[in-house]
N, C-alpha and C. Protein backbone atom coordinates (compact mmCIF):
# COMPACT_ATOMS: atom_id res chain seq x y z
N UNK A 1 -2.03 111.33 50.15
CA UNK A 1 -2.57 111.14 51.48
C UNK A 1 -3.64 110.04 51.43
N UNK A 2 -3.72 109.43 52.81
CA UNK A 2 -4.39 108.10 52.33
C UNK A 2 -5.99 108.40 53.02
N UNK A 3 -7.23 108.22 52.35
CA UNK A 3 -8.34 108.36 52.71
C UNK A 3 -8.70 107.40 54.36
N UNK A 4 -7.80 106.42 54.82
CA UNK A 4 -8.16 105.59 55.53
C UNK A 4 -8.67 106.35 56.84
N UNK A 5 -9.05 106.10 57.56
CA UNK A 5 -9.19 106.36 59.22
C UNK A 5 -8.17 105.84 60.02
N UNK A 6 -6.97 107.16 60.59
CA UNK A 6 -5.53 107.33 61.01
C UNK A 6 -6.22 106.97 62.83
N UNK A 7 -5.56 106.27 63.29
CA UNK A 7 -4.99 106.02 64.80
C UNK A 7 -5.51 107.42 65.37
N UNK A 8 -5.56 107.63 66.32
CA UNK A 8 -5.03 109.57 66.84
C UNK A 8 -4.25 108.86 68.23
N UNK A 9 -3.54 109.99 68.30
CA UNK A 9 -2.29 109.50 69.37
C UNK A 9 -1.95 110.94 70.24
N UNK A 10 -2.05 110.77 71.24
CA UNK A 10 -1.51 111.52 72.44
C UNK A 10 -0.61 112.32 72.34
N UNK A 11 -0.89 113.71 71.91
CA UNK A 11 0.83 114.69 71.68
C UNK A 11 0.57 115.52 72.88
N UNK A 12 1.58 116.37 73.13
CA UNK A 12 2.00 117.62 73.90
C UNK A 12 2.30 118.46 73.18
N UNK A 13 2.51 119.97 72.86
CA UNK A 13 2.81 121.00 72.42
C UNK A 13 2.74 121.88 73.20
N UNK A 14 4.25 122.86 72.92
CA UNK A 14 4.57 124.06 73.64
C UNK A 14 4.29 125.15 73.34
N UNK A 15 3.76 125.99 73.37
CA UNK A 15 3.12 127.40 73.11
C UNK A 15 4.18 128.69 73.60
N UNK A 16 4.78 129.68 72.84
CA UNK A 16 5.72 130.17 73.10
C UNK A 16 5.34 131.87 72.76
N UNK A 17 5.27 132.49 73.38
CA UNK A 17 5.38 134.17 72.63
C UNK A 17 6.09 134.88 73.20
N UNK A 18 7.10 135.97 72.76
CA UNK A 18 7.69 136.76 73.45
C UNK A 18 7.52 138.11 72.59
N UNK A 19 6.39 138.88 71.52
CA UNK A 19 6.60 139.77 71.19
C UNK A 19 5.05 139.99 70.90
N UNK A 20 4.47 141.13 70.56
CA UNK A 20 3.49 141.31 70.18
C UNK A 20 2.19 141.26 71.76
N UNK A 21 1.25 140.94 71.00
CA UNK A 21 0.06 140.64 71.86
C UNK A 21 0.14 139.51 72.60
N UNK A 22 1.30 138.78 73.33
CA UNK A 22 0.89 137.79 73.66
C UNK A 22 0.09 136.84 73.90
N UNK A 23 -0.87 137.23 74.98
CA UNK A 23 -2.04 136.45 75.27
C UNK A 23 -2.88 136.06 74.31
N UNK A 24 -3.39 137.23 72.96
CA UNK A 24 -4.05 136.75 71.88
C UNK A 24 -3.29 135.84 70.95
N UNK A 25 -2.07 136.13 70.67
CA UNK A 25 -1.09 135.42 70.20
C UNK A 25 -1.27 133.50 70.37
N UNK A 26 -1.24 133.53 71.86
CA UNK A 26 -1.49 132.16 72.36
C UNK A 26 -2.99 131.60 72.14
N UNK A 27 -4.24 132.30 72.10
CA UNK A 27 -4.91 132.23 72.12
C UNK A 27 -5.31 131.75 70.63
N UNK A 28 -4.75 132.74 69.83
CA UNK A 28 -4.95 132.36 68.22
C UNK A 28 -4.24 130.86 67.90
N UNK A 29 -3.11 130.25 68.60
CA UNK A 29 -2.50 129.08 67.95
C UNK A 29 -3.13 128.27 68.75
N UNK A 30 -4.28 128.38 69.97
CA UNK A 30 -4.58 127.36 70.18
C UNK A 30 -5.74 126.80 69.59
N UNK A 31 -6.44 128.04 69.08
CA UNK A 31 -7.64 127.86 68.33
C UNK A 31 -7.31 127.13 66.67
N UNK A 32 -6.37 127.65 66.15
CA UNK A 32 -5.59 127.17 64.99
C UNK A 32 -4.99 125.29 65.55
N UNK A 33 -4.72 125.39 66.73
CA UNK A 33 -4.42 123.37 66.18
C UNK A 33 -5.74 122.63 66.95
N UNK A 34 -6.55 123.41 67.10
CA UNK A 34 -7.75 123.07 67.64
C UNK A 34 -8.52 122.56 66.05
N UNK A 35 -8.35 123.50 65.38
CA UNK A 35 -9.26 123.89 63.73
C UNK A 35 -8.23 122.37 62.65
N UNK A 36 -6.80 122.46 63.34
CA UNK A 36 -6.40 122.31 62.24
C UNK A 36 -5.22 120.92 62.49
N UNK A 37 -5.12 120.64 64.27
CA UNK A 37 -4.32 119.64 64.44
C UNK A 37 -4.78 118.54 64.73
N UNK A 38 -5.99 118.78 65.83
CA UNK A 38 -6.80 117.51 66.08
C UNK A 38 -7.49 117.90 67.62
N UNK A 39 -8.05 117.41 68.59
CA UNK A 39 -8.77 117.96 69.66
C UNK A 39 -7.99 118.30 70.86
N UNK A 40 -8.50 119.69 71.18
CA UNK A 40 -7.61 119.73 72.49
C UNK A 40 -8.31 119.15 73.78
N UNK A 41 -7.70 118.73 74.46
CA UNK A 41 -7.74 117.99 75.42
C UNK A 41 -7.54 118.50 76.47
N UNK A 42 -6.94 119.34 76.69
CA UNK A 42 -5.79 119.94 78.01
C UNK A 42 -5.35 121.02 77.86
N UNK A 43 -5.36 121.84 78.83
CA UNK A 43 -4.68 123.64 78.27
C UNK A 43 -4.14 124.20 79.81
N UNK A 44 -2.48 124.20 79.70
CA UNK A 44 -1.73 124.42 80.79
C UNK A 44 -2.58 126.20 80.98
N UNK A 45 -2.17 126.41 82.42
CA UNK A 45 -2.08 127.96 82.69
C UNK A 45 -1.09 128.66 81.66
N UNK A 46 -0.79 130.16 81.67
CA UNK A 46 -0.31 130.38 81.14
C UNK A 46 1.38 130.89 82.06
N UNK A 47 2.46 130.81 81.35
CA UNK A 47 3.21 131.08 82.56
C UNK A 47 4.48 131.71 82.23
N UNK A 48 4.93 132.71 82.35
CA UNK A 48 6.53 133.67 81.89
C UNK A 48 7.78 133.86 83.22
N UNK A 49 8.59 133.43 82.30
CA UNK A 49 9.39 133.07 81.84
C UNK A 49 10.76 134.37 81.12
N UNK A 50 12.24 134.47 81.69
CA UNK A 50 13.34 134.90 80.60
C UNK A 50 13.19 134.01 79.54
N UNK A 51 13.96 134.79 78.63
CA UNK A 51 14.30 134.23 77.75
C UNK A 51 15.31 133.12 78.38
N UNK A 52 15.24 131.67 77.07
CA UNK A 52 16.24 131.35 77.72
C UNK A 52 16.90 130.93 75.96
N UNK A 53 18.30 130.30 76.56
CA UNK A 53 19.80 130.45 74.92
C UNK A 53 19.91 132.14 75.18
N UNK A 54 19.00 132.46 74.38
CA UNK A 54 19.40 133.93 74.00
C UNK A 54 18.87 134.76 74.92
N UNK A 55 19.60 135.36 75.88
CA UNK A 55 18.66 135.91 76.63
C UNK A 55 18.22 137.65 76.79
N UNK A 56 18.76 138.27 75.68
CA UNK A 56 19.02 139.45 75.24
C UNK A 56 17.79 139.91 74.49
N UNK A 57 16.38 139.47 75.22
CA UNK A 57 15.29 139.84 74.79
C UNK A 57 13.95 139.37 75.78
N UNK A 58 12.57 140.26 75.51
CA UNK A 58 11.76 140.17 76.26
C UNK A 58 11.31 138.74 76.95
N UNK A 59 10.43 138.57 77.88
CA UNK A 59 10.10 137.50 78.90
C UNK A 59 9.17 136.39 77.80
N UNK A 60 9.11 135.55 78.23
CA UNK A 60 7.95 134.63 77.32
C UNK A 60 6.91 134.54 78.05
N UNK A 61 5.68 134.21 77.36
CA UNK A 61 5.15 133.64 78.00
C UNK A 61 4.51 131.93 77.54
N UNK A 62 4.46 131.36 77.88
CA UNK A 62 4.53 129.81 77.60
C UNK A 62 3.13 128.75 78.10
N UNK A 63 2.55 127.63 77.47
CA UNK A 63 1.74 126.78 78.01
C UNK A 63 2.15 125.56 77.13
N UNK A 64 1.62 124.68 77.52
CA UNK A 64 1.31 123.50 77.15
C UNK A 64 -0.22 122.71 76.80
N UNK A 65 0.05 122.20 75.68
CA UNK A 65 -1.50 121.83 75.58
C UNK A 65 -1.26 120.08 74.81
N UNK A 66 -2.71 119.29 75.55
CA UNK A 66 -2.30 118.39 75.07
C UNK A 66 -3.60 117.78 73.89
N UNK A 67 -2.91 117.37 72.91
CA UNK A 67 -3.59 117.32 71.66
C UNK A 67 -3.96 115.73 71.49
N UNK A 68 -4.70 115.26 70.95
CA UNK A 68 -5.50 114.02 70.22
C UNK A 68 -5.48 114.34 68.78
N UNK A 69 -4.11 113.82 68.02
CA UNK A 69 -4.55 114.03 66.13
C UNK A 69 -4.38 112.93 66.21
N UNK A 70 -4.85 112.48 64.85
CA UNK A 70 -4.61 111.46 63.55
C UNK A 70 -3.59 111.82 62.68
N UNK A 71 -2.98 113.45 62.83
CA UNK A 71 -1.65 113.67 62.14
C UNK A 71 -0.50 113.21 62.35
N UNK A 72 0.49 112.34 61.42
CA UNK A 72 1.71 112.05 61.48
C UNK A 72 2.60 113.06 62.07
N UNK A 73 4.07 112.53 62.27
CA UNK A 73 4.58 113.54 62.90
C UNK A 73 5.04 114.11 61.74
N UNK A 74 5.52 113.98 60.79
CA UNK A 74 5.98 114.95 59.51
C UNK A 74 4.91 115.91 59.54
N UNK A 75 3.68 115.77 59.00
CA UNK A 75 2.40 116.23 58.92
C UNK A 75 2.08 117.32 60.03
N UNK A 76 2.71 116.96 61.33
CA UNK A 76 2.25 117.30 62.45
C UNK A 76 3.21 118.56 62.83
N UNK A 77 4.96 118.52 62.32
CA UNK A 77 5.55 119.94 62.01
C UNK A 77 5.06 120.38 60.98
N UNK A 78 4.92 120.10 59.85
CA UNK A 78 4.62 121.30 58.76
C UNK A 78 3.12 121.76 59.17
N UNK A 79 2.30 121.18 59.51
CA UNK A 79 0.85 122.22 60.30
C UNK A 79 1.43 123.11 61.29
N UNK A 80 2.33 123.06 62.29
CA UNK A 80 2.24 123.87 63.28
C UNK A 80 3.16 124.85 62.74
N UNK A 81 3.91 124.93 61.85
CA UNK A 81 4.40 125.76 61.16
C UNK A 81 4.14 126.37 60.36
N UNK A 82 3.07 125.91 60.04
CA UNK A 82 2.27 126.60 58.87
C UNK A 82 1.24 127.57 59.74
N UNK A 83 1.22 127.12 60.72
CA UNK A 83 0.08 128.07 62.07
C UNK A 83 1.50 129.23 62.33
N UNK A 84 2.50 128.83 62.84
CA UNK A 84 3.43 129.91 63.07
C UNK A 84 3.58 131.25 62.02
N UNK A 85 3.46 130.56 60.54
CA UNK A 85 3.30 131.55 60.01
C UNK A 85 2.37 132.14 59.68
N UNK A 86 1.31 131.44 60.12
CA UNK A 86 -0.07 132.53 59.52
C UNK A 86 -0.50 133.45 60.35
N UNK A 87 0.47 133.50 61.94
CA UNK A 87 0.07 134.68 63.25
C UNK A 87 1.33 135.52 63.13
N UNK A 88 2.35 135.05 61.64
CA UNK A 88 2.94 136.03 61.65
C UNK A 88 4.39 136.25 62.00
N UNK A 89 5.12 134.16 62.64
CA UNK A 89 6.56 133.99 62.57
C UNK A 89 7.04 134.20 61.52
N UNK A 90 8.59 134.85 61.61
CA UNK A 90 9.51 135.00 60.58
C UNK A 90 10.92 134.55 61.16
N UNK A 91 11.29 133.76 60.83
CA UNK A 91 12.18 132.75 60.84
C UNK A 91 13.56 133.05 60.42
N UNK A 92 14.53 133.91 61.33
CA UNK A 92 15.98 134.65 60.28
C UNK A 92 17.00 133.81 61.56
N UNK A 93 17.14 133.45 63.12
CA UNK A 93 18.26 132.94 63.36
C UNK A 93 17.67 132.06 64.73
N UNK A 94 18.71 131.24 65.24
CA UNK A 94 17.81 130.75 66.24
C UNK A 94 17.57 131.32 67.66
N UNK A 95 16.34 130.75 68.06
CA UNK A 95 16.45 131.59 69.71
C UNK A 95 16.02 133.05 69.38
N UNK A 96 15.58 133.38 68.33
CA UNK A 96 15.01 135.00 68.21
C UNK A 96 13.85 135.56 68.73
N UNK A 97 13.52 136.68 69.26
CA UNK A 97 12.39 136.93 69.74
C UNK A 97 11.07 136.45 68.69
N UNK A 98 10.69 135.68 69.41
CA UNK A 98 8.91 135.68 68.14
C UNK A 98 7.54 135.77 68.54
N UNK A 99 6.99 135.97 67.35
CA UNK A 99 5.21 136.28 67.78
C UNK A 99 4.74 135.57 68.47
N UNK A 100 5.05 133.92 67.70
CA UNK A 100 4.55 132.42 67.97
C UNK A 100 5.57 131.74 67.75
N UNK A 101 5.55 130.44 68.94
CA UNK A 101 6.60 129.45 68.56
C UNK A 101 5.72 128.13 68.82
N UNK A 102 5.62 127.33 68.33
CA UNK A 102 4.69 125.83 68.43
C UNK A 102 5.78 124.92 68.45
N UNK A 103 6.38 123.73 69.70
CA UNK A 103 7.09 122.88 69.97
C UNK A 103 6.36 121.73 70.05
N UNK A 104 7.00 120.80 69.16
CA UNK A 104 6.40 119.56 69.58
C UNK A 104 7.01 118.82 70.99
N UNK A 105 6.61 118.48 71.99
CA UNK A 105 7.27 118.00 72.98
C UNK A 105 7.07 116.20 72.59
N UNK A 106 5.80 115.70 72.59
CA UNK A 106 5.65 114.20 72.86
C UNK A 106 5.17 113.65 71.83
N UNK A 107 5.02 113.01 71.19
CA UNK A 107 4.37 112.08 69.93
C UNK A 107 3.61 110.74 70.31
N UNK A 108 2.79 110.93 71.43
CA UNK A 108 2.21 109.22 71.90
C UNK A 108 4.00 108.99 72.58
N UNK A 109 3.72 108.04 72.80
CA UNK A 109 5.59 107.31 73.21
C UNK A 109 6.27 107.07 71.82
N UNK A 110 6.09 107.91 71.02
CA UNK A 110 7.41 107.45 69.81
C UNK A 110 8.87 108.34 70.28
N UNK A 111 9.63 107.36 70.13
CA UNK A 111 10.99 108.70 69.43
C UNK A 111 10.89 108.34 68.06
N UNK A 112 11.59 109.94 67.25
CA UNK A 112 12.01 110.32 66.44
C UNK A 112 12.99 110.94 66.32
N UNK A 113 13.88 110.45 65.47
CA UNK A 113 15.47 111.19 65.44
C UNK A 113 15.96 111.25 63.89
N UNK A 114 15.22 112.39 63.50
CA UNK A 114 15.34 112.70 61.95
C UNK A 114 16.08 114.28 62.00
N UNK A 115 16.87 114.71 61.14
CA UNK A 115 17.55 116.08 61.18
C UNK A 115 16.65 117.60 61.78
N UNK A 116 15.36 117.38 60.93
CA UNK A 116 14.60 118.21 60.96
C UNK A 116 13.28 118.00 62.32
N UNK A 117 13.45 117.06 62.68
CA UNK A 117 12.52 116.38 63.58
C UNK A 117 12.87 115.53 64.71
N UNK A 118 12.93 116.18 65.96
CA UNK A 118 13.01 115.23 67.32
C UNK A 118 12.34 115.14 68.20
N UNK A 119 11.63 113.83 68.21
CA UNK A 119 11.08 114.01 69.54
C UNK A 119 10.68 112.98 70.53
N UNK A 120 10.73 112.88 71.83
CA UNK A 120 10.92 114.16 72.37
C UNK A 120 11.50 115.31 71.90
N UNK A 121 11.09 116.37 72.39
CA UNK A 121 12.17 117.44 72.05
C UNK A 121 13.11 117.52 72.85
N UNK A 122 14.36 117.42 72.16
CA UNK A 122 15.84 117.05 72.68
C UNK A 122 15.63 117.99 73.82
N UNK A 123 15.71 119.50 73.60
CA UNK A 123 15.70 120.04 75.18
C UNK A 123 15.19 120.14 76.50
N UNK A 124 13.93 119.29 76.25
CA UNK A 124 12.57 119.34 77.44
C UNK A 124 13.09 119.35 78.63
N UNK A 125 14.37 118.33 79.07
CA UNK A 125 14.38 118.30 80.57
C UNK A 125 15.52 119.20 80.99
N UNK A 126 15.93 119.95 79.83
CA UNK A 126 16.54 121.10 80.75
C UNK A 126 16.15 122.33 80.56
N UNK A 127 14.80 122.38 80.49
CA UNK A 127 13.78 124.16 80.42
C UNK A 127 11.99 123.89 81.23
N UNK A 128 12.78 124.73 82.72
CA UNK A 128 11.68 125.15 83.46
C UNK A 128 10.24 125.53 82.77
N UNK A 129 10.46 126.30 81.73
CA UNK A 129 9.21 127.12 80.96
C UNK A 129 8.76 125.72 80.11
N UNK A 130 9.20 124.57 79.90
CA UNK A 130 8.43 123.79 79.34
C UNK A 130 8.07 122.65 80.50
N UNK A 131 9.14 122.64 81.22
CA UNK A 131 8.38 121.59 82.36
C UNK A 131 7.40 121.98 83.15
N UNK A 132 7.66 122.82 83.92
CA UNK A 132 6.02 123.41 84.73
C UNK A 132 4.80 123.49 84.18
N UNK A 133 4.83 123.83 82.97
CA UNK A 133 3.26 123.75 82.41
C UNK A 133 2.91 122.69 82.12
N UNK A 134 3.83 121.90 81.45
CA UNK A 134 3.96 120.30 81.77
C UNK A 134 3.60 119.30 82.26
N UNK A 135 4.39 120.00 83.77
CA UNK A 135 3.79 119.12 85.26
C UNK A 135 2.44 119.83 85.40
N UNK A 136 1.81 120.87 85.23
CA UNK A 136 0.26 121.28 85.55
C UNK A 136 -0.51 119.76 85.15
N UNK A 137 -0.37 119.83 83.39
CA UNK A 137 -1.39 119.19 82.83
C UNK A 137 -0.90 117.17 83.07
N UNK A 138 0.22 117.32 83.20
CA UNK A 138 0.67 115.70 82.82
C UNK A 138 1.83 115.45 83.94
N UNK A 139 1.25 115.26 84.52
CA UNK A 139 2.80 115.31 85.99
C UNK A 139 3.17 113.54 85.84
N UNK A 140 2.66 112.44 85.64
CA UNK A 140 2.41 111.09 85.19
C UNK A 140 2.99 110.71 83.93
N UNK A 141 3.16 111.87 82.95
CA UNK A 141 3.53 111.50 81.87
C UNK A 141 4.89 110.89 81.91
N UNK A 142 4.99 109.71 81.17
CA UNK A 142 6.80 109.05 81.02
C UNK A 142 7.51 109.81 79.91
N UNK A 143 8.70 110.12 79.84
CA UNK A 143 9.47 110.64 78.88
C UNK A 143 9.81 109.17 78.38
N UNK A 144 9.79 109.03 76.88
CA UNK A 144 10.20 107.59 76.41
C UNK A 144 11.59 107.32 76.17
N UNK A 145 12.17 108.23 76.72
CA UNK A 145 14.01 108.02 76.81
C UNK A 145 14.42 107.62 77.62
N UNK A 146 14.21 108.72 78.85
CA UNK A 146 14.61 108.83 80.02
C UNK A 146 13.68 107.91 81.07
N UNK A 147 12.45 107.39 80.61
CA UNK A 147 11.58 106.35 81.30
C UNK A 147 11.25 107.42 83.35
N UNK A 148 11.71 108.86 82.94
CA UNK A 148 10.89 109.61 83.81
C UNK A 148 9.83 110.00 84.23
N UNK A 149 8.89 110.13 84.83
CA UNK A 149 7.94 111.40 84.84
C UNK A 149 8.16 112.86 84.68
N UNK A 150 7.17 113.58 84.21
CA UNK A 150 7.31 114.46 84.39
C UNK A 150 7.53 115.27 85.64
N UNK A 151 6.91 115.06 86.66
CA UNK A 151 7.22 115.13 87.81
C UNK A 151 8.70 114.88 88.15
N UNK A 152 9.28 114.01 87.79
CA UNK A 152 10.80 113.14 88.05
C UNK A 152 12.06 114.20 87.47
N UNK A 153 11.50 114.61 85.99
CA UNK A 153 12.34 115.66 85.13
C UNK A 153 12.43 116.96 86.07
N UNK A 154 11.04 117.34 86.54
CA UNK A 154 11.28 119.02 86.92
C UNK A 154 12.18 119.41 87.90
N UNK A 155 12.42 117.64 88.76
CA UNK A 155 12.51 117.74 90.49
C UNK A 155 14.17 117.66 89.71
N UNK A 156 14.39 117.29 88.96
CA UNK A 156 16.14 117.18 88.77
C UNK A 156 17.09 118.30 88.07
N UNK A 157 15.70 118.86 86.98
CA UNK A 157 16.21 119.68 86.07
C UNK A 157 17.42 121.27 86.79
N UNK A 158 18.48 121.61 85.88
CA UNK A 158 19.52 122.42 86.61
C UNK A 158 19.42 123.63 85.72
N UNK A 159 17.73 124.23 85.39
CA UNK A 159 17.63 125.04 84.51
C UNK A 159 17.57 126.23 85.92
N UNK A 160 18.28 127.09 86.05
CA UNK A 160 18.04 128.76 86.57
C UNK A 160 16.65 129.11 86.99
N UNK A 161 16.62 129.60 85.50
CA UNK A 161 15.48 130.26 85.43
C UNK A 161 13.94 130.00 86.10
N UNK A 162 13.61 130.48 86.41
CA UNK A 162 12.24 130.91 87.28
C UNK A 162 11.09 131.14 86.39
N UNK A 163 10.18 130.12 86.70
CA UNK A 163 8.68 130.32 85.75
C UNK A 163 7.94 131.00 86.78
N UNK A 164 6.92 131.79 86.25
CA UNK A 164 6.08 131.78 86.87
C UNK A 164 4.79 132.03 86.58
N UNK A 165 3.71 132.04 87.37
CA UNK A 165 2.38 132.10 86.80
C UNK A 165 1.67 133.10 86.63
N UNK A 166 1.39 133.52 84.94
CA UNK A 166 0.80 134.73 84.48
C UNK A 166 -0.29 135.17 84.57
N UNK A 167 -0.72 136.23 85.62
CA UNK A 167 -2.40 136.51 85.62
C UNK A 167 -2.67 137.16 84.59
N UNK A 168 -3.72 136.80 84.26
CA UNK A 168 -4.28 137.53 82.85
C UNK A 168 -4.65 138.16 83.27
N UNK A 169 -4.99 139.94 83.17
CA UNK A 169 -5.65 140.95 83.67
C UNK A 169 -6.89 140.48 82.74
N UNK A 170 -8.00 141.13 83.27
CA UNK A 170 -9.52 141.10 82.65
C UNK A 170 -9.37 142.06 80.81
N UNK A 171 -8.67 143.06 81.38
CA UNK A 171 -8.61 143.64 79.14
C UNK A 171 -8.14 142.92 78.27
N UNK A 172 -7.07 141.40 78.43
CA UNK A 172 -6.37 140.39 78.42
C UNK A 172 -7.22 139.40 77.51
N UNK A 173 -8.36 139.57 78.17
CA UNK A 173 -8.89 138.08 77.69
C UNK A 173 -9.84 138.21 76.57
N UNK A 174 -9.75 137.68 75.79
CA UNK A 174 -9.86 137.52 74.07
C UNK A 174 -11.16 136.18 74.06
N UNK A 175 -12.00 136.84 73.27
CA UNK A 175 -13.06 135.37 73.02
C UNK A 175 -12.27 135.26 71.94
N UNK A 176 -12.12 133.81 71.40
CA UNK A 176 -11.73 132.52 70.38
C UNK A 176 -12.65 133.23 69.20
């Protein structure tokens, strides 16, 4: 790793839980890429969601947050995966119910199209639960493929499913 002083560049990340404590759940990975990815900037509402692929399991609940690292994008999956597992993901098929899920959505305007690594993330403009929280924080944002807004993606997208916005009851809320 190189001692120099890295760029920091504009990401998005998706915040995902469908089992356990949710709300602390979310709460713990945001404090974890806060500690460990680079500054947060931005923190969607929180908002649930079916499942969606697999839909033969509990509701999600989902945000978006937008990050300022100096981490590469290689660098930048194996941290958030390394956060997935330290709240406790276990990883056996895809689309499975989990504690924590951390998506990279945006990388600054790069694409990347490596086996293990895409991004954008190939699915963004066809999942409500990642566009709405999305459009909260970044409705302006361009997709660097599709040369959309975010705003532009949600108004077209032919996803079903219904987000909506999660009140946190007051026993809910967790100090950091």
């Amino acid at each position: 790793m190189q001692s120099s002083v890295s760029e920091t560049k504009n990401i998005y990340l998706l915040l995902g839980s469908n089992m356990g404590d949710r709300v602390p759940l979310l709460q713990q990975a945001l404090a974890e890429i806060n500690n460990q990815v680079g500054d947060v900037v931005r923190v969607s509402s929180i908002y649930e969601t079916a499942a969606w692929g697999n839909e033969n399991q509990p509701n999600f609940l989902n945000q978006v947050v937008q990050v300022n690292t100096p981490v590469s994008p290689r660098a930048l999956l194996k941290k958030t995966q390394a956060i997935e597992q330290q709240l406790g993901r276990e990883r056996h098929v895809k689309w499975e119910p989990r504690l924590i899920d951390i998506d990279i959505l945006f990388y600054g305007g790069q694409v990347i199209d490596l086996p293990d690594l895409q991004i954008p993330h190939p699915h963004l403009a066809a999942r409500n639960f990642t566009l709405v929280p999305l459009n909260e924080i970044a409705p302006t944002w361009i997709h660097p493929v599709t040369k959309q807004t975010t705003t532009e993606l949600l108004a077209q997208t032919t996803d079903p499913l219904s987000v909506y916005l999660y009140k946190i009851e007051p026993y809910e809320q967790h100090e950091l």
